[in-house]
N, C-alpha and C. Protein backbone atom coordinates (compact mmCIF):
# COMPACT_ATOMS: atom_id res chain seq x y z
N UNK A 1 0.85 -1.18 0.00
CA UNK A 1 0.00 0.00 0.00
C UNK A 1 0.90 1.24 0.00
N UNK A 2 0.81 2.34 -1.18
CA UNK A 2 1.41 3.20 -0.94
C UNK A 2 1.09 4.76 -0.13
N UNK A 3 1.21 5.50 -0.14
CA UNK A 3 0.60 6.34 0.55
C UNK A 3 1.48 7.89 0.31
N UNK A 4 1.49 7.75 -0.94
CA UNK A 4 2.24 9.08 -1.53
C UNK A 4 1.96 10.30 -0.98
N UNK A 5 0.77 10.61 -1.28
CA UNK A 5 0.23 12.26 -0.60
C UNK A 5 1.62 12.47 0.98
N UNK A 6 1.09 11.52 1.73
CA UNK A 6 1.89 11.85 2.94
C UNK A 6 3.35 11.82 2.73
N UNK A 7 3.64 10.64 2.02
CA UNK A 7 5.60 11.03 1.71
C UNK A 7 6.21 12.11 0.90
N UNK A 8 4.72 13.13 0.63
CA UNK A 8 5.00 14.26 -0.51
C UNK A 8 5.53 14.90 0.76
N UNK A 9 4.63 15.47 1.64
CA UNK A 9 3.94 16.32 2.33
C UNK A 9 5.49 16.21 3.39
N UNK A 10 6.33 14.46 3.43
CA UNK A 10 7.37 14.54 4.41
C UNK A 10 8.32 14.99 3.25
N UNK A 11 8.24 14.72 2.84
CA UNK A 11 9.51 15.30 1.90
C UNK A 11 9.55 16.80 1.72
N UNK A 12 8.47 17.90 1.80
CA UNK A 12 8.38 18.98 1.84
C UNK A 12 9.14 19.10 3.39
N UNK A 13 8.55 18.81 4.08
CA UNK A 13 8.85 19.12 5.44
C UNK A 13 10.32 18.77 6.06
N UNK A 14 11.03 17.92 5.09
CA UNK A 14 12.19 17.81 4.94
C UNK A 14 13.08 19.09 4.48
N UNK A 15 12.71 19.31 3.32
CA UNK A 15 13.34 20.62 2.83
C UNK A 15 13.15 21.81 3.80
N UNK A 16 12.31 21.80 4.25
CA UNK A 16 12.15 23.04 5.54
C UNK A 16 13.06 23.27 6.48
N UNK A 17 13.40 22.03 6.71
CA UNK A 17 14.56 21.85 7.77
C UNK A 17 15.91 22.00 7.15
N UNK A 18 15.69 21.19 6.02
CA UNK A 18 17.70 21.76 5.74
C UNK A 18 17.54 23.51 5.04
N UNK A 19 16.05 24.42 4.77
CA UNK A 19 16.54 25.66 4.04
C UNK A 19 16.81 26.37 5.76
N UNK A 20 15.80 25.80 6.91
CA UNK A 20 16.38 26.35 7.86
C UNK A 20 17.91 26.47 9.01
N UNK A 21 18.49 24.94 8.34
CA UNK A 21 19.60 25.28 8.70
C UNK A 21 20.52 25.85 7.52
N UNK A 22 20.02 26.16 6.60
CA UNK A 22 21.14 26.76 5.81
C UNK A 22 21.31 28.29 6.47
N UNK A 23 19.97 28.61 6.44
CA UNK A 23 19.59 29.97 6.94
C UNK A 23 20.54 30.25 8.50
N UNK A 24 20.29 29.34 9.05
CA UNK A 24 21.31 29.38 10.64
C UNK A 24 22.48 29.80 10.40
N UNK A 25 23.34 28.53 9.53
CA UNK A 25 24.37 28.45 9.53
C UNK A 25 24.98 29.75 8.66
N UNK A 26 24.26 30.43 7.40
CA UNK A 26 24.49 32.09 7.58
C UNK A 26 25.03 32.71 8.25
N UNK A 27 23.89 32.92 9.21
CA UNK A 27 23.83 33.93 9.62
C UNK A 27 24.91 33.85 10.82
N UNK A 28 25.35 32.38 11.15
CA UNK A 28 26.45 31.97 12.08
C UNK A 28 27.62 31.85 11.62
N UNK A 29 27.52 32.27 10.51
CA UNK A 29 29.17 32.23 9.80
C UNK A 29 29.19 33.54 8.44
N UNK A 30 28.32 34.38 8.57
CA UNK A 30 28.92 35.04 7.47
C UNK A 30 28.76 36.64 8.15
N UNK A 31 29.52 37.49 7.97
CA UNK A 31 29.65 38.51 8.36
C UNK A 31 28.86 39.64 8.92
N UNK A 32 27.93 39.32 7.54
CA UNK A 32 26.88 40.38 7.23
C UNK A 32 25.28 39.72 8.03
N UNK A 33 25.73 38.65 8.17
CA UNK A 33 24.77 37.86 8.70
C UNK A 33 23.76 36.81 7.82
N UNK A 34 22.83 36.25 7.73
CA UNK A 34 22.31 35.56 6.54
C UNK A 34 21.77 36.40 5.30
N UNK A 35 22.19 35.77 4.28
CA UNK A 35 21.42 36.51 3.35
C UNK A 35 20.61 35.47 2.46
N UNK A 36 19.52 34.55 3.15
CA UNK A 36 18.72 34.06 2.82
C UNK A 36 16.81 34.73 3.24
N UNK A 37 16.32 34.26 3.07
CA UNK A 37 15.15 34.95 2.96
C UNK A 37 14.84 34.88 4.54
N UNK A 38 14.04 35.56 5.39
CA UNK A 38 13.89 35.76 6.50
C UNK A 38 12.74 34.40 7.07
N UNK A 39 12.19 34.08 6.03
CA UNK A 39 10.98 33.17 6.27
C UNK A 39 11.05 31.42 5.95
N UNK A 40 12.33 31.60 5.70
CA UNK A 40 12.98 30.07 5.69
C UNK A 40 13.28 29.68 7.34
N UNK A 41 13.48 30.86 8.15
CA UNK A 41 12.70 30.27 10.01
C UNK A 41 11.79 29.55 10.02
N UNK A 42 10.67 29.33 9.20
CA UNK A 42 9.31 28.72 9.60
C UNK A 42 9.61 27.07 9.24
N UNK A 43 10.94 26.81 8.71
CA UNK A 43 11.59 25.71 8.35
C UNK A 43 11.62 24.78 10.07
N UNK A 44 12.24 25.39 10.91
CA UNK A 44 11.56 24.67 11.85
C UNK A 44 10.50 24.28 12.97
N UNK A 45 9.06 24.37 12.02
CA UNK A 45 8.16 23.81 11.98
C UNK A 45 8.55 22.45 10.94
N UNK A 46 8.94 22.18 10.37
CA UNK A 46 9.38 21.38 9.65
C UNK A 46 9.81 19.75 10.26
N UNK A 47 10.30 20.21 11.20
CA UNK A 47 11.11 19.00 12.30
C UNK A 47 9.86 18.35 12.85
N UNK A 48 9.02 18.99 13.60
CA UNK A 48 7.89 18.35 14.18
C UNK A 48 6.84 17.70 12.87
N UNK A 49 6.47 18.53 12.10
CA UNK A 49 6.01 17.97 10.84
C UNK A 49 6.40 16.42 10.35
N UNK A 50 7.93 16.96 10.22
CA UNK A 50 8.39 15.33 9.71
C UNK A 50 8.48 13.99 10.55
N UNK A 51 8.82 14.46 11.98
CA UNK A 51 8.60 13.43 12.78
C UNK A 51 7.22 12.49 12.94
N UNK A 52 6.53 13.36 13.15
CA UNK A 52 4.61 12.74 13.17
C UNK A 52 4.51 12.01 12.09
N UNK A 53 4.77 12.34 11.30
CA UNK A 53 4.47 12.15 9.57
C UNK A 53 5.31 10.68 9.56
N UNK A 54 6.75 10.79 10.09
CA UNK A 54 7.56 9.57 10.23
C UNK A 54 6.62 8.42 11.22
N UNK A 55 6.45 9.28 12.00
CA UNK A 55 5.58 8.21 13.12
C UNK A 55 4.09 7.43 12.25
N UNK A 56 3.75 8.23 11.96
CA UNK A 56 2.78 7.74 11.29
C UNK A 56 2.58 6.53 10.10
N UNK A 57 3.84 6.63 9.58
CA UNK A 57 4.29 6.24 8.44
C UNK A 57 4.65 4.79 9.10
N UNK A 58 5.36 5.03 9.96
CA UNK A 58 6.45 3.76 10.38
C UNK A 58 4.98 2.86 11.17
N UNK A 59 4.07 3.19 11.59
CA UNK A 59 2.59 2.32 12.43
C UNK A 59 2.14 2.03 11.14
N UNK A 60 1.95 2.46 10.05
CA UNK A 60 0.73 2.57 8.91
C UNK A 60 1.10 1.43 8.40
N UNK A 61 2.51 1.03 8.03
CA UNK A 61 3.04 0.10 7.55
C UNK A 61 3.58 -1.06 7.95
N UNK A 62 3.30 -0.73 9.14
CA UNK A 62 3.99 -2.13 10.43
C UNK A 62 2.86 -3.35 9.37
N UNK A 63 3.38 -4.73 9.21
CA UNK A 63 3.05 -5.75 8.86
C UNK A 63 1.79 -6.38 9.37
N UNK A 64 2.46 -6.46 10.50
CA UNK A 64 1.27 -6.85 11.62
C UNK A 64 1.01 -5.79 12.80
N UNK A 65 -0.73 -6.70 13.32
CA UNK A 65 -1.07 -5.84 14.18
C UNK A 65 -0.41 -5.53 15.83
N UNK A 66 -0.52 -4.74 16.38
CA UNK A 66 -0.27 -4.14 17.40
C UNK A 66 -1.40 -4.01 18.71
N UNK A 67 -1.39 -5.04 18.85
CA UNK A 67 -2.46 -5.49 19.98
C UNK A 67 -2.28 -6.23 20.84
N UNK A 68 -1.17 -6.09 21.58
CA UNK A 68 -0.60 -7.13 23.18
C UNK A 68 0.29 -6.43 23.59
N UNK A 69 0.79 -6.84 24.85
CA UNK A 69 2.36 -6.46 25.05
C UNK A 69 3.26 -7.24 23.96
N UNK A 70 3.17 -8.44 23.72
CA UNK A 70 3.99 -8.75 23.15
C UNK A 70 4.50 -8.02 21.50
N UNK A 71 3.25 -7.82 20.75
CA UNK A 71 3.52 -7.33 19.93
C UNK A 71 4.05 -5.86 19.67
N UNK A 72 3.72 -5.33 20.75
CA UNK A 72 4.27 -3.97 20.74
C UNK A 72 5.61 -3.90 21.13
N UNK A 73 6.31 -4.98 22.00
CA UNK A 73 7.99 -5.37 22.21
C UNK A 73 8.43 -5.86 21.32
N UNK A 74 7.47 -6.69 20.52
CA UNK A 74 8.41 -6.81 18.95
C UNK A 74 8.94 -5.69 18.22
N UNK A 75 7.80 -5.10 18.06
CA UNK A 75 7.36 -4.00 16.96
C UNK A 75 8.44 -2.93 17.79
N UNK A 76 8.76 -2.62 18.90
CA UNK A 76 10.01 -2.11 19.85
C UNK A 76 11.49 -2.27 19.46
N UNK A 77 11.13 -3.79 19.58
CA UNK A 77 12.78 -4.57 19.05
C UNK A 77 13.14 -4.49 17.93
N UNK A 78 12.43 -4.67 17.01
CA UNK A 78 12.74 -4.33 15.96
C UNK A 78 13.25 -2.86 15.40
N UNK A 79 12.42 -2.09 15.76
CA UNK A 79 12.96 -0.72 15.85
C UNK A 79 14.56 0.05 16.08
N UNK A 80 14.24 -0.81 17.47
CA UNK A 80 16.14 -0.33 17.90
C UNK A 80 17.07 -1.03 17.50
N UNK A 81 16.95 -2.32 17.11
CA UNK A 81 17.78 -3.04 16.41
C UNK A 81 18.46 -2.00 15.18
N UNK A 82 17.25 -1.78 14.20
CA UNK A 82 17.54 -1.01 12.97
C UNK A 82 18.15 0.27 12.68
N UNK A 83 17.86 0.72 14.15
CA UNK A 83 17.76 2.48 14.39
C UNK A 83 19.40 2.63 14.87
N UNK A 84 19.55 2.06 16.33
CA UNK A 84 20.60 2.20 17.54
C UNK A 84 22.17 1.95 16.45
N UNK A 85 22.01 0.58 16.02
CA UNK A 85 23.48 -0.18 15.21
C UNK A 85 23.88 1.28 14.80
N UNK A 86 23.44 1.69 13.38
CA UNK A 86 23.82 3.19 12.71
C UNK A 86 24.33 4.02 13.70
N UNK A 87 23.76 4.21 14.30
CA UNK A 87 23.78 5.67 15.02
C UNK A 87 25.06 5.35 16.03
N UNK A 88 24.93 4.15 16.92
CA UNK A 88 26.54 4.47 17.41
C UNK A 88 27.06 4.12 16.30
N UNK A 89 27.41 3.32 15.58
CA UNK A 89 28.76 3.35 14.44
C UNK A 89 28.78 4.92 14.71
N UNK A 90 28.27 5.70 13.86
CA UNK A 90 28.91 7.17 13.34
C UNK A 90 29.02 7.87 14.84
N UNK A 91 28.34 7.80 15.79
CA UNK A 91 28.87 8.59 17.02
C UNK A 91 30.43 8.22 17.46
N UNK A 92 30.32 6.95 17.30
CA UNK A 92 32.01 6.00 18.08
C UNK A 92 32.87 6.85 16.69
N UNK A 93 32.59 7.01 15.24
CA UNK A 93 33.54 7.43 14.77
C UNK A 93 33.50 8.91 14.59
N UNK A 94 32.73 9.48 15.36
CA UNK A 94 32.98 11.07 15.70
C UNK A 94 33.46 11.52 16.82
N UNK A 95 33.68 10.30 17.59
CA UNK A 95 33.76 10.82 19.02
C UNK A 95 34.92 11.36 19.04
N UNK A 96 35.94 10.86 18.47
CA UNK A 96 37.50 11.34 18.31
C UNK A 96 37.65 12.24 18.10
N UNK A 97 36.84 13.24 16.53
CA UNK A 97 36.89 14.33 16.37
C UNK A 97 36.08 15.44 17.38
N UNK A 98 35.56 15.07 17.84
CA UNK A 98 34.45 15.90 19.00
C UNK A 98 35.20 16.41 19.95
N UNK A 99 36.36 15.11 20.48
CA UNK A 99 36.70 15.19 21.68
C UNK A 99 37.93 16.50 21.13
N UNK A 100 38.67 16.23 19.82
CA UNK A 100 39.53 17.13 19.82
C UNK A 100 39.38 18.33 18.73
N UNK A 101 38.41 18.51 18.29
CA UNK A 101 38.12 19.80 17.84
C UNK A 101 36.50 19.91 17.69
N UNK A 102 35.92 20.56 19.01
CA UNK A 102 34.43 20.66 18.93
C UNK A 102 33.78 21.83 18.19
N UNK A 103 35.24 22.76 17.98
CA UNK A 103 34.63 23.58 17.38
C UNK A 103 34.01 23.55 15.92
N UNK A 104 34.63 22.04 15.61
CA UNK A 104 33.92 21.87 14.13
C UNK A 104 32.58 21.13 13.97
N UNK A 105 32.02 21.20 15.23
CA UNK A 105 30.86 20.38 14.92
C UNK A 105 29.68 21.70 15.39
N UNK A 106 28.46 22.17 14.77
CA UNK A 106 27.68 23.41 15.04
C UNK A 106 26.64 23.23 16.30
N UNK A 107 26.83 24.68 16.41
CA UNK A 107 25.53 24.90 17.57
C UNK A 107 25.09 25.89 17.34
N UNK A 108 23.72 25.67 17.17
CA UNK A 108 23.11 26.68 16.59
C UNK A 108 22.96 27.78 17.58
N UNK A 109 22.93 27.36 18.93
CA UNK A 109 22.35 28.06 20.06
C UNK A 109 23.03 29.42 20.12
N UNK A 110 24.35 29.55 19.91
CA UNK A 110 24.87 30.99 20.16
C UNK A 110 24.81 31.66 19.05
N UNK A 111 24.20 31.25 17.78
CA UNK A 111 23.06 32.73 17.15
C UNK A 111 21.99 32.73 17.02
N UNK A 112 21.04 31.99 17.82
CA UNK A 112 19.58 32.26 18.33
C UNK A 112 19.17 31.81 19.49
N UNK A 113 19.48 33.40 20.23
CA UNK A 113 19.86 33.97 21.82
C UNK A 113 18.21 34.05 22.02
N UNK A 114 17.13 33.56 22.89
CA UNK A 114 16.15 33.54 23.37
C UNK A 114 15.84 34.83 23.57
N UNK A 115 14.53 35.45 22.91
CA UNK A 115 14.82 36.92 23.21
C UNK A 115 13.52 37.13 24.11
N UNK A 116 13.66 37.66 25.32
CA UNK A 116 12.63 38.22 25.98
C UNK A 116 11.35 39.41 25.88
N UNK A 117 10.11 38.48 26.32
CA UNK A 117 8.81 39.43 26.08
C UNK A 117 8.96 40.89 26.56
């Protein structure tokens, strides 16, 4: 079963997120500050968008149903199995660089300073 409309709709909401970090990373590295459009911010709305949309996606298509404990610890296990492996590999092979030059990895936080009401 496919379900295009919604993988349009994540794929938009994808692009939101990388025009909004392009827009960050601007304005965090270039002099003058960003010179992308001011409304590529609304890019993260984008993140929550795609997540739900992921969530949704990843239940819609589960094989089987989801109706016990047991099946929901499958439907669990399976998950982190697929998810966790990836993710440390590339953390264990960043950790080296992290540990000795953090300044090359970004934070967005020190150019969007929380601004008070």
């Amino acid at each position: 079963m496919q379900i295009r409309n919604i993988q349009y709709l994540r794929g938009i909401a994808a692009i939101a997120v990388v025009l909004v970090h392009i827009h960050l990373l601007e304005g965090k590295t270039l002099v003058q500050g960003a010179v992308t459009p001011s409304f590529f911010n609304l890019g993260a709305a984008g993140v929550d968008l795609f997540f739900v949309i992921s969530g949704f996606i990843m239940v819609f298509i589960q094989p089987l149903r989801i109706d016990s404990l047991a099946s929901y610890a499958r439907f669990l296990a399976h998950r982190i199995t697929r998810i966790y492996p990836p993710f440390w590999c590339i953390m264990l092979l960043l950790l080296p660089l992290w540990l000795t030059h953090p300044e090359m990895f970004n934070n967005f936080y020190h150019y969007c300073p929380v601004k008070s009401r």
